[in-house]
N, C-alpha and C. Protein backbone atom coordinates (compact mmCIF):
# COMPACT_ATOMS: atom_id res chain seq x y z
N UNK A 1 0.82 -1.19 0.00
CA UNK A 1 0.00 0.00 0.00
C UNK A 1 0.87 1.27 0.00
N UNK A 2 1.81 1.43 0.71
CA UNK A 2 2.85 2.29 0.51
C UNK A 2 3.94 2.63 -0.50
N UNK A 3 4.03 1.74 -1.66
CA UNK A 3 4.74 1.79 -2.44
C UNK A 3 3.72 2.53 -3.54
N UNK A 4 2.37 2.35 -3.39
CA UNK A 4 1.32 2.78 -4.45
C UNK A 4 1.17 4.01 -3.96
N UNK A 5 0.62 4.24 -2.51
CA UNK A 5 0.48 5.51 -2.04
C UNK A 5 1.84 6.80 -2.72
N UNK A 6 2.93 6.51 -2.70
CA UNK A 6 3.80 6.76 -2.76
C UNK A 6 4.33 7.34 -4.34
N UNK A 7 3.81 6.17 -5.28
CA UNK A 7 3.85 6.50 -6.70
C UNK A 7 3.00 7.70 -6.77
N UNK A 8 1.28 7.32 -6.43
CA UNK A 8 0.41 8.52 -6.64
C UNK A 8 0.58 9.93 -6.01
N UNK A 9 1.52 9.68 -5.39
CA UNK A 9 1.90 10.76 -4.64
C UNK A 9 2.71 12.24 -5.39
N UNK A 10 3.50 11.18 -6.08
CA UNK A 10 4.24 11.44 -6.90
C UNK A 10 3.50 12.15 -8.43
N UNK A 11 3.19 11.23 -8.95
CA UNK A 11 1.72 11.90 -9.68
C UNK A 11 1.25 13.06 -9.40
N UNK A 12 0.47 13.23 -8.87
CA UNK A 12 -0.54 14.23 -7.94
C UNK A 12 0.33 15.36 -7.44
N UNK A 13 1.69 15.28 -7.35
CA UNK A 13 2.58 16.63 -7.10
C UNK A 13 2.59 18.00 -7.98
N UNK A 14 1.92 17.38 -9.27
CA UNK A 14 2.20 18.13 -10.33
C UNK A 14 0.85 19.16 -10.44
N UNK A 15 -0.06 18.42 -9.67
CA UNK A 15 -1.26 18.81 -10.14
C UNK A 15 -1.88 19.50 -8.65
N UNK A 16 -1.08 19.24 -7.39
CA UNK A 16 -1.33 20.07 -6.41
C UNK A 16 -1.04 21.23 -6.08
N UNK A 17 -2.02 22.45 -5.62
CA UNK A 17 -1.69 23.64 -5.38
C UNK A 17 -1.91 24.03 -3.87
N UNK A 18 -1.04 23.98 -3.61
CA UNK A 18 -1.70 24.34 -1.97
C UNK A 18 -2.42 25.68 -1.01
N UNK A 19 -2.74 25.39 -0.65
CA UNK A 19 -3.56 26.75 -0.40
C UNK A 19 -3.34 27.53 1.22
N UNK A 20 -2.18 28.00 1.41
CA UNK A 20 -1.30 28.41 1.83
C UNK A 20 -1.87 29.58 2.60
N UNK A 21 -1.46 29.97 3.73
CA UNK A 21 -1.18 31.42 4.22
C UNK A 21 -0.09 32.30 4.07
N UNK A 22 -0.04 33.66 3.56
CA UNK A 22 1.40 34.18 4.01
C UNK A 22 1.83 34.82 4.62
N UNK A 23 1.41 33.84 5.64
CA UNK A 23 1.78 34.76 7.64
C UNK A 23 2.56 33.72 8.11
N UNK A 24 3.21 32.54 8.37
CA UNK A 24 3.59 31.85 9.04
C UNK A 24 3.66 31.87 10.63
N UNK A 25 3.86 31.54 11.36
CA UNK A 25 4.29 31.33 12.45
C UNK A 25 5.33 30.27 12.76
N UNK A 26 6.37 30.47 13.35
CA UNK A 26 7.48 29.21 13.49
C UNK A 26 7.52 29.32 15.20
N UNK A 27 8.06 28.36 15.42
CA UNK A 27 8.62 27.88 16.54
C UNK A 27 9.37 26.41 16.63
N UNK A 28 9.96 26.36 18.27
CA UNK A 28 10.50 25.14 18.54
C UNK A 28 10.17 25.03 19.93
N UNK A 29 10.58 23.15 20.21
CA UNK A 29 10.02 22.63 21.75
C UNK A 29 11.05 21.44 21.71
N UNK A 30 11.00 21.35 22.97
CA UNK A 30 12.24 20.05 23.23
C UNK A 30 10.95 18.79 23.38
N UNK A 31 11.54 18.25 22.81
CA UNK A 31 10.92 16.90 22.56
C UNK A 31 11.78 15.42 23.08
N UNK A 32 11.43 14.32 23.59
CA UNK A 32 12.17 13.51 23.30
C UNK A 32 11.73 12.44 22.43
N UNK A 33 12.61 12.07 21.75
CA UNK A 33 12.66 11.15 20.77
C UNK A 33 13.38 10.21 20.96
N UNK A 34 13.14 8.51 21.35
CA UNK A 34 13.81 7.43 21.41
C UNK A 34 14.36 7.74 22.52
N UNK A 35 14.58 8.43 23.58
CA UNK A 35 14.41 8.58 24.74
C UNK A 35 16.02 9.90 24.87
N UNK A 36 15.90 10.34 23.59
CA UNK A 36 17.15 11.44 23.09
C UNK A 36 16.09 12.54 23.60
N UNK A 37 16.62 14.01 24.12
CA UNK A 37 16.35 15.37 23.47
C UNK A 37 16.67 15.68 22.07
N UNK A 38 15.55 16.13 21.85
CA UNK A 38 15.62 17.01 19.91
C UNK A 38 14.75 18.42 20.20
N UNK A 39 15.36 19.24 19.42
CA UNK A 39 14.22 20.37 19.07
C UNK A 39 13.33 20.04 18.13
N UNK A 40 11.82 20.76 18.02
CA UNK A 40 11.30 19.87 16.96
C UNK A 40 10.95 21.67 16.58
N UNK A 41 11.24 22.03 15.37
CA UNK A 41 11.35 23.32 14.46
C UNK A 41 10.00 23.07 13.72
N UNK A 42 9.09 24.09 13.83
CA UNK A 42 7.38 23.50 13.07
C UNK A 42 6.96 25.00 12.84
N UNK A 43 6.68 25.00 11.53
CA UNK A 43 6.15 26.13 10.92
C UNK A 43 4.58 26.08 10.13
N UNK A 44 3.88 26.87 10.57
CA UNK A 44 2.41 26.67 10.60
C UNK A 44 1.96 27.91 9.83
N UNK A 45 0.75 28.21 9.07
CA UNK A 45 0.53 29.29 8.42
C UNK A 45 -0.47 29.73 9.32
N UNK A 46 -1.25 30.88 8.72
CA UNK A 46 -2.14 31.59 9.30
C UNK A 46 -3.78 30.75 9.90
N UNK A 47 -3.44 29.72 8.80
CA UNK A 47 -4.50 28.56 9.12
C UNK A 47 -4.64 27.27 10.12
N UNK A 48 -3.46 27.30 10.22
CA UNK A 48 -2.93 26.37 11.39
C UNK A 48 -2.36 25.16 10.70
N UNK A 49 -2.41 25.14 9.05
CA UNK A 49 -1.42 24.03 8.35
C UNK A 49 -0.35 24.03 8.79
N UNK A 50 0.50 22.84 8.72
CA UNK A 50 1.52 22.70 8.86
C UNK A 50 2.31 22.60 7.15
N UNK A 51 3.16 24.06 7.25
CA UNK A 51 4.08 24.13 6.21
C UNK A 51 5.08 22.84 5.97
N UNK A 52 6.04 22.84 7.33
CA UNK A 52 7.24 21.71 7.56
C UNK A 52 7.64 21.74 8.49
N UNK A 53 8.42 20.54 9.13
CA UNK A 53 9.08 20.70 10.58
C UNK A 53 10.46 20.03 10.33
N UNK A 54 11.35 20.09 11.62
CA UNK A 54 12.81 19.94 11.32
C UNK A 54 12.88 19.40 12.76
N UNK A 55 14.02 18.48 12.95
CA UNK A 55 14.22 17.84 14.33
C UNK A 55 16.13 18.29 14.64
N UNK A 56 16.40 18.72 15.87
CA UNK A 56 17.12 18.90 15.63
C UNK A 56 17.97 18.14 17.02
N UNK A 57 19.13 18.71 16.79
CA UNK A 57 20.00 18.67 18.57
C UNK A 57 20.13 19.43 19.01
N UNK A 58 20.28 20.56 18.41
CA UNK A 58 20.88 22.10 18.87
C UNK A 58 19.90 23.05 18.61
N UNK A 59 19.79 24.14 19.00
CA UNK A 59 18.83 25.26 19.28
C UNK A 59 19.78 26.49 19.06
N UNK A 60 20.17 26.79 18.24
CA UNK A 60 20.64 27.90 17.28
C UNK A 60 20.74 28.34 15.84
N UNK A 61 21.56 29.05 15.56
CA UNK A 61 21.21 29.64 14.21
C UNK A 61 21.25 28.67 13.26
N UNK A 62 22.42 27.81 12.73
CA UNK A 62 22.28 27.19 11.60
C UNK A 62 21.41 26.48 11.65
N UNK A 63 20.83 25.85 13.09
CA UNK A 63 19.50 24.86 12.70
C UNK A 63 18.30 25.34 12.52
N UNK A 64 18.15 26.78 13.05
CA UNK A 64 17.03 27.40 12.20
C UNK A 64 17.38 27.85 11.12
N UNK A 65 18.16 28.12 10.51
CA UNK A 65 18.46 28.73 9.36
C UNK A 65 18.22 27.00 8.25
N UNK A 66 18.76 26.15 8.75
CA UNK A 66 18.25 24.78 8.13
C UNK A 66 17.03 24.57 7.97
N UNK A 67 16.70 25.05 9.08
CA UNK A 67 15.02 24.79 8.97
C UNK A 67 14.16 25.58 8.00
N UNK A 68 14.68 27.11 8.16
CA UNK A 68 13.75 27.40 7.39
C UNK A 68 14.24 27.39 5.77
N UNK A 69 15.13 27.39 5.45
CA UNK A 69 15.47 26.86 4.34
C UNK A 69 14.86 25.68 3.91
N UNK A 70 14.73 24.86 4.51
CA UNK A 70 14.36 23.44 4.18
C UNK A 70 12.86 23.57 3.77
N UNK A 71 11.90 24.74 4.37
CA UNK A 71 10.32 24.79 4.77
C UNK A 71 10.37 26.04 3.23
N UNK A 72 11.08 26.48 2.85
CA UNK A 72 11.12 27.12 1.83
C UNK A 72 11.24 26.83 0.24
N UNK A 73 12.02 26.01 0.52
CA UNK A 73 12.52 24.87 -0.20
C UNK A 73 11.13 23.72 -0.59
N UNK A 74 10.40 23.62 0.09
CA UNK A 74 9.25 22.87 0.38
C UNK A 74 8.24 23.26 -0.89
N UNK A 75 8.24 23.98 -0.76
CA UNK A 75 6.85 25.07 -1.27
C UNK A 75 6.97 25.69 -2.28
N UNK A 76 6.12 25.59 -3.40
CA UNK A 76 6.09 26.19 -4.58
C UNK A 76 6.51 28.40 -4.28
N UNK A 77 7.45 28.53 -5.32
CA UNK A 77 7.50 30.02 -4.62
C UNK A 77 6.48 31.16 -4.45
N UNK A 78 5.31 30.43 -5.20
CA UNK A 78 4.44 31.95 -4.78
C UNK A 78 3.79 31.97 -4.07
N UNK A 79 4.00 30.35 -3.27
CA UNK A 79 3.47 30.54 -1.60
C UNK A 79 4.16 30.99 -0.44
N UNK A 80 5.59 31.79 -1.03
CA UNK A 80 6.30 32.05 0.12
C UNK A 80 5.63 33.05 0.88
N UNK A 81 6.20 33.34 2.45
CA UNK A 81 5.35 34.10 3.30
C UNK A 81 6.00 35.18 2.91
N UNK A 82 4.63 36.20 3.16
CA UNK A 82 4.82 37.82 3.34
C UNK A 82 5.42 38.10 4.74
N UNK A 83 5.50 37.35 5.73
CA UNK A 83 6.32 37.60 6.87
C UNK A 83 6.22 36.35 7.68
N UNK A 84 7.08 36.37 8.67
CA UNK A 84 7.33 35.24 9.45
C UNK A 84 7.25 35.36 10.93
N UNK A 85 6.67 35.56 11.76
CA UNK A 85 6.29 35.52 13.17
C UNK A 85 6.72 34.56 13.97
N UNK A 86 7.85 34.87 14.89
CA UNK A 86 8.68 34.33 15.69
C UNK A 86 8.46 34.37 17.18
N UNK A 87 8.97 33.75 17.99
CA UNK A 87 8.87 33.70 19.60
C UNK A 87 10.16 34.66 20.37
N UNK A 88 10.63 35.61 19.04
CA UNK A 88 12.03 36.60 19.16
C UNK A 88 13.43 35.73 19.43
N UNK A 89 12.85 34.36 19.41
CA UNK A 89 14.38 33.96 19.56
C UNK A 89 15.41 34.08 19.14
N UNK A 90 16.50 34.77 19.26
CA UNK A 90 17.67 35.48 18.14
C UNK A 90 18.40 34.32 17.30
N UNK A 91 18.42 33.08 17.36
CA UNK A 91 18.30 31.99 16.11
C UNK A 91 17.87 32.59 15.09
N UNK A 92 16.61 32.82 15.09
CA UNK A 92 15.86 33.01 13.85
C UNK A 92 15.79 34.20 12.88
N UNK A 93 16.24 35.04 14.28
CA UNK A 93 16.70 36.55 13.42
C UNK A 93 17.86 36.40 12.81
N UNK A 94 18.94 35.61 13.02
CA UNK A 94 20.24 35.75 12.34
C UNK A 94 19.53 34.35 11.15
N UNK A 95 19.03 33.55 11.50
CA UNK A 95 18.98 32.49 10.35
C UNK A 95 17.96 33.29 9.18
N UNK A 96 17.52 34.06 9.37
CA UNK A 96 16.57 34.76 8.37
C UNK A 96 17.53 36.12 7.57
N UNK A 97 18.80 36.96 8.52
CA UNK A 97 19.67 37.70 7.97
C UNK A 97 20.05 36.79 6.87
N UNK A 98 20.56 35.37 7.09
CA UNK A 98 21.57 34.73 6.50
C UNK A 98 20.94 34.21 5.48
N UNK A 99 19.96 34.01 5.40
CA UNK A 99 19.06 33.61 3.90
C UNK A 99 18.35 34.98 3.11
N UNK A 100 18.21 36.21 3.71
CA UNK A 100 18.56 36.91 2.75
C UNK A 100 19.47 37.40 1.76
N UNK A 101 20.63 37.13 2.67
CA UNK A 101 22.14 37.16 1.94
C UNK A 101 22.18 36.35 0.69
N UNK A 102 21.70 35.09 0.97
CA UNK A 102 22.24 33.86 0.16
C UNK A 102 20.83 34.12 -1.25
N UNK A 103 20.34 34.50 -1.05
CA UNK A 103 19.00 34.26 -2.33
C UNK A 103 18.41 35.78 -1.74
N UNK A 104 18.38 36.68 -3.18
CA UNK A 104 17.71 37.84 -2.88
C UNK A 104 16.20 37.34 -4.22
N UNK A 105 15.79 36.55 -4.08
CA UNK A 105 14.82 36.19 -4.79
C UNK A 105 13.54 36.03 -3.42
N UNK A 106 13.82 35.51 -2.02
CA UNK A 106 13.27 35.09 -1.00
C UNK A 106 12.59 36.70 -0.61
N UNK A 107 11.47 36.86 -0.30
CA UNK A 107 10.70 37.73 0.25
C UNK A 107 10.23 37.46 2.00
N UNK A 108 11.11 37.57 2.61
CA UNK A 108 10.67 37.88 4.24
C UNK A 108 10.78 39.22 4.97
């Protein structure tokens, strides 16, 4: 069932549009996993979808900056957000400097 799910999935990529907010909200929470600490990085739109999430070890810049790269990366570009709403954690302010740098195509 998963190998079919999986094909159609594939299929159906072409023909999905998602219907997106462009407000995001991000955050992170310590989680344990397999009986490890992880951060779990989860970005949600104005609707309460879930854009993408990221697991991490560390709780600083490059892993938000991974993250949101990765949640950007995700998403067709003309669903990128008109802004991004944070918990001020200074991670996210430098991981968001650092992806403006790298791609001036990105609108945050």
């Amino acid at each position: 069932m998963q190998y079919y799910a999986l094909k159609i999935l594939d299929k159906l990529k072409w023909y999905w549009k998602p219907q997106l907010g462009f407000s995001w909200r991000v955050d992170e929470t310590y989680i344990k996993v397999k009986g490890k600490g992880v951060y779990l990085y989860r970005a949600i739109d104005k609707f309460g979808n879930t854009i993408d999430f990221h697991l991490s070890s560390t709780r600083n810049t490059s892993a938000a900056g991974r993250f949101l790269g990765k949640a950007l990366k995700s998403i067709p570009h003309y669903c990128h957000p008109l802004s991004i709403n944070t918990d001020k954690n200074p991670a996210y302010i430098g991981a968001i400097k650092q992806l403006k740098k790298k791609a001036s195509a990105i609108r945050i």
